[in-house]
Protein backbone atom coordinates (compact mmCIF):
# COMPACT_ATOMS: atom_id res chain seq x y z
CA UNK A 1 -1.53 -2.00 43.32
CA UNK A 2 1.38 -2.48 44.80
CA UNK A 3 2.97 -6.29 45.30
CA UNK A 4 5.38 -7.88 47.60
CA UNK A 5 7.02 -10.27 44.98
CA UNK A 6 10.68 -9.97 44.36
CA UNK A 7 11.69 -8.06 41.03
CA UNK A 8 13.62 -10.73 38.48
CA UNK A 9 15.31 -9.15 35.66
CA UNK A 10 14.71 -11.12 32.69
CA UNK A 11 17.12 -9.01 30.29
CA UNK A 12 19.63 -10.83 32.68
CA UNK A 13 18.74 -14.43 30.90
CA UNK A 14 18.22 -13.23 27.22
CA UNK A 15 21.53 -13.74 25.09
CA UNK A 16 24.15 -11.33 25.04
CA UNK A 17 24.49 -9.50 22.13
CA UNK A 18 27.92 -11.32 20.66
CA UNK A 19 25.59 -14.44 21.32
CA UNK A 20 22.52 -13.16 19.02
CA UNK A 21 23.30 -14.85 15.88
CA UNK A 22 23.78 -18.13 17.10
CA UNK A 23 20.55 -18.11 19.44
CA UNK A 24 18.76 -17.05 16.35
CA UNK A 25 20.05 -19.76 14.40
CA UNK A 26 19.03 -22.02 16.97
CA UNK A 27 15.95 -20.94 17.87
CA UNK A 28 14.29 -19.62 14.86
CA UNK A 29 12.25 -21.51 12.15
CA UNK A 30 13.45 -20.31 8.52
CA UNK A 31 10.47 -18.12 7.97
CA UNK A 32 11.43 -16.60 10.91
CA UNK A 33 15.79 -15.83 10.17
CA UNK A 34 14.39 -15.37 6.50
CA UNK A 35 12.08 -12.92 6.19
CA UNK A 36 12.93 -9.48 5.92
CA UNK A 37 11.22 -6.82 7.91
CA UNK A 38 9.79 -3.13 6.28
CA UNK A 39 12.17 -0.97 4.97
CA UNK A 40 10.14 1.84 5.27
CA UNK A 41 9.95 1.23 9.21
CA UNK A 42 13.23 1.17 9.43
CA UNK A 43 13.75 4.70 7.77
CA UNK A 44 10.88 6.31 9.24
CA UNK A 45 12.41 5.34 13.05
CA UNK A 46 15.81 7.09 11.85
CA UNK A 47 13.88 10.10 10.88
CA UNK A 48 11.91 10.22 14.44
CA UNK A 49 15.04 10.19 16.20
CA UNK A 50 16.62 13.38 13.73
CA UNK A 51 13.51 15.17 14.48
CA UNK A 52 13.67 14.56 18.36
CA UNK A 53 16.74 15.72 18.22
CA UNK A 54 15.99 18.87 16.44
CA UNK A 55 16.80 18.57 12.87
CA UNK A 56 14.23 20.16 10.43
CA UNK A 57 12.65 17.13 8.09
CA UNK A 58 10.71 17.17 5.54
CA UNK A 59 8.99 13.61 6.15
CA UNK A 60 7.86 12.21 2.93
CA UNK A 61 8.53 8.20 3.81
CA UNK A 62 5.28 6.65 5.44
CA UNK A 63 2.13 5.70 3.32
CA UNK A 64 0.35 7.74 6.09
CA UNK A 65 -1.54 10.58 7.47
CA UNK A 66 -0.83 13.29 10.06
CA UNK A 67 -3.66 13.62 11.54
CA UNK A 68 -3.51 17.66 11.59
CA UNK A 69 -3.28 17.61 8.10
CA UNK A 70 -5.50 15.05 7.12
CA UNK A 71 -8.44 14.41 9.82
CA UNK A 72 -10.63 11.71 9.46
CA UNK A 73 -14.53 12.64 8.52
CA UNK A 74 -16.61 14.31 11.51
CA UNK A 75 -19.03 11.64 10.87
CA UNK A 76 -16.68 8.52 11.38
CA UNK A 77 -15.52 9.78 14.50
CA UNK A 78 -18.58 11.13 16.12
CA UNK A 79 -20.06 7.89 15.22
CA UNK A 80 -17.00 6.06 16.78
CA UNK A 81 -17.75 7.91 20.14
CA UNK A 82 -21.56 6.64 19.91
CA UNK A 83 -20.85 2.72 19.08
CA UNK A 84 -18.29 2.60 21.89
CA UNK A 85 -20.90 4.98 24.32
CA UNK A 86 -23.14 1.93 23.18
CA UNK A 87 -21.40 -0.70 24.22
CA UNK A 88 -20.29 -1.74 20.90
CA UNK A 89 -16.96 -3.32 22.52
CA UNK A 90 -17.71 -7.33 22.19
CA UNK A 91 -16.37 -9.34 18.87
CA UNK A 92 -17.77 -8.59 15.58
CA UNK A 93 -19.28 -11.62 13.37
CA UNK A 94 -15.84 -13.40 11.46
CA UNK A 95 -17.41 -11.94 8.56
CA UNK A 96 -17.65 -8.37 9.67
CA UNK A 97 -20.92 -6.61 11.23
CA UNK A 98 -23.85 -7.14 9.08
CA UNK A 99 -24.94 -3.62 8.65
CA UNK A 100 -21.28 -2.86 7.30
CA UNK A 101 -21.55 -5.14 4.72
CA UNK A 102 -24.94 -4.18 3.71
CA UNK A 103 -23.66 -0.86 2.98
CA UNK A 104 -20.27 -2.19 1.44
CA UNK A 105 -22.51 -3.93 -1.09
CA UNK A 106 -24.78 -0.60 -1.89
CA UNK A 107 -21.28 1.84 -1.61
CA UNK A 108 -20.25 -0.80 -4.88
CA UNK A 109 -23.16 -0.24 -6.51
CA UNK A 110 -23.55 3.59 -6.64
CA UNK A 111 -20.02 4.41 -7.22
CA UNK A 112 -18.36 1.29 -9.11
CA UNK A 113 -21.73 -0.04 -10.70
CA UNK A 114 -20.78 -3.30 -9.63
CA UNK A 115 -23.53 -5.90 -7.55
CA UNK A 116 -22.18 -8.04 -5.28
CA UNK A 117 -24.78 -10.58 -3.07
CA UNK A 118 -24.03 -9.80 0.10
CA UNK A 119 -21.96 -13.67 0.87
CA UNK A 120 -18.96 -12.56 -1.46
CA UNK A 121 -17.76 -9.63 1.03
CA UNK A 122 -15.92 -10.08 4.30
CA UNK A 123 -14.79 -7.34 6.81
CA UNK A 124 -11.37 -7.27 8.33
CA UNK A 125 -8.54 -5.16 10.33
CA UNK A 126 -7.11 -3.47 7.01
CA UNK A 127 -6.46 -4.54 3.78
CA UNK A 128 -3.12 -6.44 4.84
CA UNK A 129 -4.72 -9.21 6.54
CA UNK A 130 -7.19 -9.76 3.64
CA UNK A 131 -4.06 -10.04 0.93
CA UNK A 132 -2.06 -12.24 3.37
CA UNK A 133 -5.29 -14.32 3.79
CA UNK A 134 -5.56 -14.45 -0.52
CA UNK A 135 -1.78 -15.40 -0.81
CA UNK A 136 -2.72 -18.26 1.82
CA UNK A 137 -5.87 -19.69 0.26
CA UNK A 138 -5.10 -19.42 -3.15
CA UNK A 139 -1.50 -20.68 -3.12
CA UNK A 140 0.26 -23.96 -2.03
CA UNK A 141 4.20 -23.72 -1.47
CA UNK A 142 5.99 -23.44 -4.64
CA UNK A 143 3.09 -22.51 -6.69
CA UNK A 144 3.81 -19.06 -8.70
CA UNK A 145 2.59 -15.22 -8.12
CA UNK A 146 3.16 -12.69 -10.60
CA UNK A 147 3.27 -9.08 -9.40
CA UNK A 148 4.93 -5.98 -10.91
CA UNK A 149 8.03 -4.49 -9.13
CA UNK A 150 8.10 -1.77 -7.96
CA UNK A 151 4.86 -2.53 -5.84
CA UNK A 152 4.21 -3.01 -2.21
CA UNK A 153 5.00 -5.56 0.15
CA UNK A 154 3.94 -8.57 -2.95
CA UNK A 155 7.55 -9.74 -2.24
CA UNK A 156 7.34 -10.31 1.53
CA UNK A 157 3.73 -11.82 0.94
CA UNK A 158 5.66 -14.27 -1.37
CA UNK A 159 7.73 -15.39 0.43
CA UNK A 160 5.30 -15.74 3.67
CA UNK A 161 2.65 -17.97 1.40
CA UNK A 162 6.21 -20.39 0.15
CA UNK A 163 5.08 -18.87 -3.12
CA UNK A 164 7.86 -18.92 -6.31
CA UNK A 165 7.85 -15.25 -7.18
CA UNK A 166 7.29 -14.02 -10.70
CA UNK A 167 8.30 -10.34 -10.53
CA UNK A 168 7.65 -8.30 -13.83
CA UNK A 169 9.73 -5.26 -13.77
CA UNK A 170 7.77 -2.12 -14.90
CA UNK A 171 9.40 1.80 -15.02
CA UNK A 172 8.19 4.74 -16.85
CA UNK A 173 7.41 3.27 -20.85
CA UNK A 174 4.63 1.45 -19.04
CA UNK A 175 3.36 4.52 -16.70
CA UNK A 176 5.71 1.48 -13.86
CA UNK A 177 2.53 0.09 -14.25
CA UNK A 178 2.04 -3.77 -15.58
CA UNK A 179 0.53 -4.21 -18.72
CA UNK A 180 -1.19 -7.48 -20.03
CA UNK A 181 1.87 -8.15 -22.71
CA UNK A 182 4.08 -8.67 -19.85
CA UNK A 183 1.30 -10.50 -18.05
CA UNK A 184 1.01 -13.17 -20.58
CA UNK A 185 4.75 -14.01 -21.13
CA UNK A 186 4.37 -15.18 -17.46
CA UNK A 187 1.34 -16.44 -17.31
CA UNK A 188 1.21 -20.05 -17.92
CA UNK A 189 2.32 -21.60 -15.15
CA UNK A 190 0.97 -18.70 -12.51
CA UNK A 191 -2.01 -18.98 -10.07
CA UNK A 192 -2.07 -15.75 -8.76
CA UNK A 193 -1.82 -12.02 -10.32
CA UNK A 194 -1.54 -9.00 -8.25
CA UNK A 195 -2.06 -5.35 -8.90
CA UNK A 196 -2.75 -2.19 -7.34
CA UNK A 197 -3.91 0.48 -8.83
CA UNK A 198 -3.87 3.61 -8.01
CA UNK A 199 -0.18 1.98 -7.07
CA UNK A 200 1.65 2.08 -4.05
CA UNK A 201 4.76 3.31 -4.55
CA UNK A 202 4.42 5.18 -8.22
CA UNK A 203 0.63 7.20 -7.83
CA UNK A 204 0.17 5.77 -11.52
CA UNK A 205 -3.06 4.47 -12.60
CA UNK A 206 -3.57 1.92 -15.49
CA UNK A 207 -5.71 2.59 -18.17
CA UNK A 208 -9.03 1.43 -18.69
CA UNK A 209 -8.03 -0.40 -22.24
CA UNK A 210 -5.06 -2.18 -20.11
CA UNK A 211 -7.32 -3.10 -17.35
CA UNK A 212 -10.19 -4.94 -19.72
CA UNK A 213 -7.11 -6.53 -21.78
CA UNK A 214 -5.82 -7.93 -18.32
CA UNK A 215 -9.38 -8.63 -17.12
CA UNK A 216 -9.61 -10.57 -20.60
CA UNK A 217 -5.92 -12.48 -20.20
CA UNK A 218 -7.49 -13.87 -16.86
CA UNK A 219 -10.94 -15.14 -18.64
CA UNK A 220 -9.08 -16.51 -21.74
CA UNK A 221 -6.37 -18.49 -19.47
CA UNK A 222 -9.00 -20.04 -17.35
CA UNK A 223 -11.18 -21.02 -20.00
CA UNK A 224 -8.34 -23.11 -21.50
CA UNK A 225 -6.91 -24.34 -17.92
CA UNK A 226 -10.48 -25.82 -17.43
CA UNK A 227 -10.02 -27.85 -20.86
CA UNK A 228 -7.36 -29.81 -19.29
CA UNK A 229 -8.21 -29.81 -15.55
CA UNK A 230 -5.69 -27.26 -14.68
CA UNK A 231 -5.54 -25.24 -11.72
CA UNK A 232 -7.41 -21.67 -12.20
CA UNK A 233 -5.49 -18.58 -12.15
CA UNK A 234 -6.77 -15.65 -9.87
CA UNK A 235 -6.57 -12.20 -9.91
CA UNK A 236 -5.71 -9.79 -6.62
CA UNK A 237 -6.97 -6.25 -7.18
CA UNK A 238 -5.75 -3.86 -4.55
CA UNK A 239 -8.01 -0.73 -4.95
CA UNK A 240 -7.67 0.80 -1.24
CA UNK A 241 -6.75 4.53 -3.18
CA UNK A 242 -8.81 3.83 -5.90
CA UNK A 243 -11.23 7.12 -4.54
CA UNK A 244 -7.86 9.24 -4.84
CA UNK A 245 -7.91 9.83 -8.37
CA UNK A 246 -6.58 13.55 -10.08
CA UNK A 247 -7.11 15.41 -13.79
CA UNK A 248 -8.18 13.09 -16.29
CA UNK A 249 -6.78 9.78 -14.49
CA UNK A 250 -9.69 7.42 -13.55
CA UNK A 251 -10.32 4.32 -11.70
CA UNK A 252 -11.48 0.38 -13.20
CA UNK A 253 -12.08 -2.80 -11.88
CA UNK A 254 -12.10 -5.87 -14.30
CA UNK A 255 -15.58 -6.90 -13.43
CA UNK A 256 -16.86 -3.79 -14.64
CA UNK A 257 -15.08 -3.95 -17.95
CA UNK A 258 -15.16 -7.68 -18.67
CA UNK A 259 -17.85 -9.04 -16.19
CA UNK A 260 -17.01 -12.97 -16.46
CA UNK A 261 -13.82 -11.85 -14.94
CA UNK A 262 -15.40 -11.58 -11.56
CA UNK A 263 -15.34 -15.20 -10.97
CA UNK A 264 -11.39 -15.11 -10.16
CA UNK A 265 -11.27 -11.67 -9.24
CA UNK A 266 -10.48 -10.59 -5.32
CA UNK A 267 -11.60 -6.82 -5.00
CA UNK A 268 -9.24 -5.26 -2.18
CA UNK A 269 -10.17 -2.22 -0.29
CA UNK A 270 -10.84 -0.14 2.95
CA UNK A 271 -11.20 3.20 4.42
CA UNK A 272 -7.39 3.53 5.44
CA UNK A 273 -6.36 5.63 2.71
CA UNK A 274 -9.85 6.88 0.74
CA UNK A 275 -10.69 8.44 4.04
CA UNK A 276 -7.16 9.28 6.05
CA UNK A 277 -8.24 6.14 8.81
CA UNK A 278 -5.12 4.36 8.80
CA UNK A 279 -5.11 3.53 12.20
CA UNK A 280 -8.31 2.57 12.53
CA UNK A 281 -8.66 -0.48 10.54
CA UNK A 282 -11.43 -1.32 8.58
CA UNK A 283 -10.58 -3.14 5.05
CA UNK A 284 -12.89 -5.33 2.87
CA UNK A 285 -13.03 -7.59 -0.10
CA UNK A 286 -14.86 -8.67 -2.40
CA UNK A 287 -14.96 -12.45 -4.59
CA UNK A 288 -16.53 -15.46 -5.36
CA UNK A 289 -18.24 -16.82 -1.79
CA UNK A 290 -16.74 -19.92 -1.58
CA UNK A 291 -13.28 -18.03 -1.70
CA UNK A 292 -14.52 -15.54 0.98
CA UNK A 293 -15.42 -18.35 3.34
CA UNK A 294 -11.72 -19.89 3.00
CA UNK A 295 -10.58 -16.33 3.33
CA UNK A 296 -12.93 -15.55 6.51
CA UNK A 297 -11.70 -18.69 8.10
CA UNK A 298 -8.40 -18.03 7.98
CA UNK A 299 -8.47 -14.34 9.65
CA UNK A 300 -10.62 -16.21 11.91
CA UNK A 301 -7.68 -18.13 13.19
CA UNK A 302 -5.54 -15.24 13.43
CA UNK A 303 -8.31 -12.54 15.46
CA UNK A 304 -7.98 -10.43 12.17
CA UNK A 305 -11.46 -8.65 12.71
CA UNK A 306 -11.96 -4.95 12.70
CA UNK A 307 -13.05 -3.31 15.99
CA UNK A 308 -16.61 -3.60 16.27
CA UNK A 309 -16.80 0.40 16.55
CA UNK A 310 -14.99 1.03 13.73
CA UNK A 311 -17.21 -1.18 11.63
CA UNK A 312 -20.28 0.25 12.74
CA UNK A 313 -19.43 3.99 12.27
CA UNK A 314 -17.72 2.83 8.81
CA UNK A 315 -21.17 1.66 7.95
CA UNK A 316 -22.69 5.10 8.91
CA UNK A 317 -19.96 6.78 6.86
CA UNK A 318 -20.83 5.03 3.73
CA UNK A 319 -24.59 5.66 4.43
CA UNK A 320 -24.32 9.35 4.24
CA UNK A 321 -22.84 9.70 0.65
CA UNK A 322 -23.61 13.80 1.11
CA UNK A 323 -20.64 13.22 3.75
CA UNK A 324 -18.43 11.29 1.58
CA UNK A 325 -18.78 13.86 -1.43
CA UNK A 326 -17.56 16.68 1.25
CA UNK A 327 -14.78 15.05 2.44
CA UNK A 328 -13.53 14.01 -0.67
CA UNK A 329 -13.63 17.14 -2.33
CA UNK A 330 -11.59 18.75 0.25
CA UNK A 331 -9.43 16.04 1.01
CA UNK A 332 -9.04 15.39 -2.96
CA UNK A 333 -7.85 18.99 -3.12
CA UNK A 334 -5.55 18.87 -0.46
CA UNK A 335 -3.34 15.90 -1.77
CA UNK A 336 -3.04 17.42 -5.42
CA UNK A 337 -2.02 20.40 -3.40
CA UNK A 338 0.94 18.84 -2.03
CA UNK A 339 1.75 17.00 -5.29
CA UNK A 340 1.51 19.84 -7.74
CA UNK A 341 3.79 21.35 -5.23
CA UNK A 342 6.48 18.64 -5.26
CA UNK A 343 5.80 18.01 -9.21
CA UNK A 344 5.73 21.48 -10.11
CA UNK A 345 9.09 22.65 -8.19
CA UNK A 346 11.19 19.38 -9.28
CA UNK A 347 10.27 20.26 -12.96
CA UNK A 348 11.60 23.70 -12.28
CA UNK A 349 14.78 21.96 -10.96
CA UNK A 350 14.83 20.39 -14.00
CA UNK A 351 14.26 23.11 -17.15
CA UNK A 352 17.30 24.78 -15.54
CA UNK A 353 19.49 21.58 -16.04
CA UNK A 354 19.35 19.85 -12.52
CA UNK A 355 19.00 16.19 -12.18
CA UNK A 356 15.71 15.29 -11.10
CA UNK A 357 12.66 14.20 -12.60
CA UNK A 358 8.99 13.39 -11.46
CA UNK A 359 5.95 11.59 -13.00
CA UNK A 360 2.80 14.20 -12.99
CA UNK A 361 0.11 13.02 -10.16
CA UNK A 362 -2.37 10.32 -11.20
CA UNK A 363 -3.53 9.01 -8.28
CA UNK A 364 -2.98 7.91 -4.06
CA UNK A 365 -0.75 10.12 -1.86
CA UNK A 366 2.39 9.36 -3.93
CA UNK A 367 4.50 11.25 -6.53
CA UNK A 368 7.50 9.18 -8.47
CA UNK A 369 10.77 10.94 -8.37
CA UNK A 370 14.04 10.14 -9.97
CA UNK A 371 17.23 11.76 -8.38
CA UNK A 372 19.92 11.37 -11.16
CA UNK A 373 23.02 11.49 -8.84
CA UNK A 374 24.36 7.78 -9.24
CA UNK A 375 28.44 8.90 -9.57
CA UNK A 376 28.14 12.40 -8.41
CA UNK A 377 30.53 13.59 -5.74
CA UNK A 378 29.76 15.80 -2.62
CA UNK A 379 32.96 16.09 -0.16
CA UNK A 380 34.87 13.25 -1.45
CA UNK A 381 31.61 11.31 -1.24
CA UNK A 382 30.59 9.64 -4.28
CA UNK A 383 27.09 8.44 -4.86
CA UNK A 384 26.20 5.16 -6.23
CA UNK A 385 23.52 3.42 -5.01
CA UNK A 386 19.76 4.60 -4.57
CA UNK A 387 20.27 3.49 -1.05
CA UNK A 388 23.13 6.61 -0.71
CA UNK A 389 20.90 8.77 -2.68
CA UNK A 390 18.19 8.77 0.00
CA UNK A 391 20.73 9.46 2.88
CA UNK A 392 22.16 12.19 0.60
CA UNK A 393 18.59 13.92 0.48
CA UNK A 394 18.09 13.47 4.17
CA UNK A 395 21.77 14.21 5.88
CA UNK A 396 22.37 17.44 3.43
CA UNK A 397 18.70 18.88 2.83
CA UNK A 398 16.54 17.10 5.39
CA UNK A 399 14.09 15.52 2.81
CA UNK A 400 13.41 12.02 3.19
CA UNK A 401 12.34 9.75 1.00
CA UNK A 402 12.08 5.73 0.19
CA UNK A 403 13.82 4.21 -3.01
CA UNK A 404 11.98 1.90 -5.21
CA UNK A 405 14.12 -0.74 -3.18
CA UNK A 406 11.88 -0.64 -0.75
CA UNK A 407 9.29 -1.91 -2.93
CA UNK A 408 11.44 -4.73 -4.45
CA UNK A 409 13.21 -3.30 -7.05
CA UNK A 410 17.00 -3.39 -7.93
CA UNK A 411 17.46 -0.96 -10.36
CA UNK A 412 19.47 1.74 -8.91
CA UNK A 413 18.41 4.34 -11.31
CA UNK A 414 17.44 6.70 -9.17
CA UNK A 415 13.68 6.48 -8.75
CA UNK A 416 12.42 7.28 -5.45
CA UNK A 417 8.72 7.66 -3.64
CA UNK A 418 7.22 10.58 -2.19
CA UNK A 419 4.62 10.51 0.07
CA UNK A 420 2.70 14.05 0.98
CA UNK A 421 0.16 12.47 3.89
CA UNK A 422 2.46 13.67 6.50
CA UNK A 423 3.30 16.67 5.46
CA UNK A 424 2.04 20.24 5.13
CA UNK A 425 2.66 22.32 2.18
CA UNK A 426 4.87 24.41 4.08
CA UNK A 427 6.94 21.72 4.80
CA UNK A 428 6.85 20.63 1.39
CA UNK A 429 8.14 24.38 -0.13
CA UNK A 430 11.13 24.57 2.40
CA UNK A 431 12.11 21.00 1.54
CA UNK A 432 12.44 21.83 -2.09
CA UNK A 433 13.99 24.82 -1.08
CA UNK A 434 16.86 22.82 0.66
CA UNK A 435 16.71 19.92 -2.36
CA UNK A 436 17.53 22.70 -5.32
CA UNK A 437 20.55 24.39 -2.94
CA UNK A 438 22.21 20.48 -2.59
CA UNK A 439 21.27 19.62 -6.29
CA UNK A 440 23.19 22.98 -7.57
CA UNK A 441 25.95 22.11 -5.32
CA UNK A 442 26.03 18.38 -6.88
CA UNK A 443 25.85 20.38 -10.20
């Protein structure tokens, strides 16, 4: 429809670029000027725009999936079609659709052995709201979160929550995995531990003796804190690839190993990455019920539900574990494709002398890759940063790739993460390809 009121150009009243800073400082609260926003978007935009413009990529940045290459189960999206056919287009309960959670609670007990009543689990759009939401009941300003780095995004949700940050720096003696050791050196004064495992960005997996020890730290702390009236300590499990597993790797949660554990343990999860739905947005989690309520009112604030669609197909999904199984075992096999392929060519690279190295697959969509060029010169350029790395890889042999950086870490050693969800193994071969002629160049 067409309408008869004058056009007003509102770019004409925002502030002029030389102007920016100083409206920002006016304007903005510190969260706002302080907070720093995703590295990974940032590269992934610049790699858009190379490939618009023609330039053969190799995209291995974003923690996602190309749809070609990785479709979502039949049965989610036929059953997507149905709910919204049905009118399933109104809000969902705050606490997600009741059938979902049903099946949340049996999908735990078949494949996890672990039985939740149905008041400790709460739907929402992702797993990201659901760890924001943890950071925001569990700690006041100023109170401390330990997290390993590298890991995702624990940094930004620090400083969101006001939190003091108590980063333990992992790399490859610990599989850049946290183990309970480090935990405990930190531990006293903490109220929140996160990990994720499989972990975003390394695809490592801990152990199952490191998980019960941490599961145990967490018991043992608490029992003493409660002797004199101190604060509990929780404990964030992020296990959104934990159905991504490879070879002899496996999956645990701390309730399973050391079941007292479950009464500060937040169980973190969703079908964005088990099941190639990133976009669509259904996460979960699991803990004590008077934690989920705090949790649940929170998102409730904020509109942080899942589409009601979304949820009920989910629930149909998890029904039909024939369909799961399927998927899995192709989907499974397609990600250690692409990983054996990146793992097996870069230690090829390397038994001939060039300097890379890579972690074998574990687990998730990611391989851990160290580029060893810090000081190397290319046409009077002279690497030295991981940050100059990456744009090496990307301007020379059109592979791209995030640094550990990205994920909070300031070691510039080198170490970099691969992601294969995007990418076809085609893709994958001619990237190497174009990675061992710049290497032997370096060389």
């Amino acid at each position: 429809m067409k309408t008869d009121r004058a056009v007003v150009p509102m770019m004409r009243y925002f502030p002029a670029s030389e102007d920016l800073a100083g409206a920002e400082r006016r304007g903005l609260s510190a969260l706002g000027l302080g907070l720093v926003g995703s590295e990974i978007l940032k590269i992934a935009a610049g790699i858009r725009a190379m490939q618009r413009a023609g330039k053969q990529v190799c995209n291995l940045t974003m923690g996602d999936f190309s749809s070609t290459e990785f479709p979502i189960p039949e049965i989610l999206a036929r059953e997507i079609g149905a709910a919204l056919a049905a009118g399933q287009t109104n809000y969902p309960p705050a606490d997600g659709v009741l059938a979902l959670r049903e099946e949340i609670v049996r999908h735990y007990e078949r494949q996890l052995g672990l039985s939740y009543p149905l008041e400790s689990t709460l739907v929402a759009g992702g797993s990201r709201p659901l760890i924001y939401a943890t950071y925001r009941s569990i700690l006041d300003p100023g109170e401390a979160v330990i997290y390993p780095v590298p890991s995702w995004n624990n940094n930004h949700y620090a400083f969101l929550a006001g939190a003091s940050a108590k980063e333990l720096v992992v790399g490859p003696d610990t599989n850049f995995l946290p183990t309970a050791t480090g935990i405990a050196s930190l531990l006293p004064l903490a109220r929140l531990i996160c990990i994720n495992t499989p972990q975003n960005p390394t695809g490592t997996v801990l152990s199952r003796n490191e998980v019960r020890d941490i599961a145990q730290l967490v018991v043992d702390e608490n029992k003493r804190r409660r002797k004199t009236g101190a604060r509990s300590v929780y404990l964030m499990w992020d296990q959104v690839y934990w159905m991504l597993t490879f070879g002899e790797a496996r999956h645990y949660t701390p309730p399973e190993l050391v079941p007292e554990s479950a009464a500060w343990t937040i169980l973190v999860d969703g079908i964005s990455k088990a099941f190639a739905a990133t976009g669509l947005r259904v996460g979960w989690a699991f803990a004590p019920p008077y934690l989920i309520a705090r949790i649940r009112d929170i998102l409730g604030h904020v509109g942080a539900w899942a589409p009601r669609p979304g949820q009920v197909a989910t629930a149909r999904l998890l029904a039909d574990g024939a369909a799961v199984a399927a998927f899995h075992e192709t989907m499974i096999g397609e990600v250690r494709k692409r990983l054996d392929l990146l793992h097996d060519g870069f230690q090829d690279m390397a038994r001939v002398g060039l300097p890379v190295e890579s972690f074998p697959p574990q687990g998730a969509i990611y391989l851990s890759t160290r580029f060893a060029l810090k000081g190397r010169k290319l046409g009077g350029r002279t690497i030295g940063t991981n940050g100059e790395i990456r744009e090496l890889l990307l301007d020379e042999a059109g592979f791209a790739v995030v640094p550990f950086q990205a994920f909070g870490l300031k070691d510039e050693s080198g170490w970099m993460r691969l992601s294969v969800g995007a990418a076809s193994p085609r893709d994958i071969e001619e990237g190497l390809a174009r990675v061992r002629v710049l290497l032997e160049r370096l060389s």
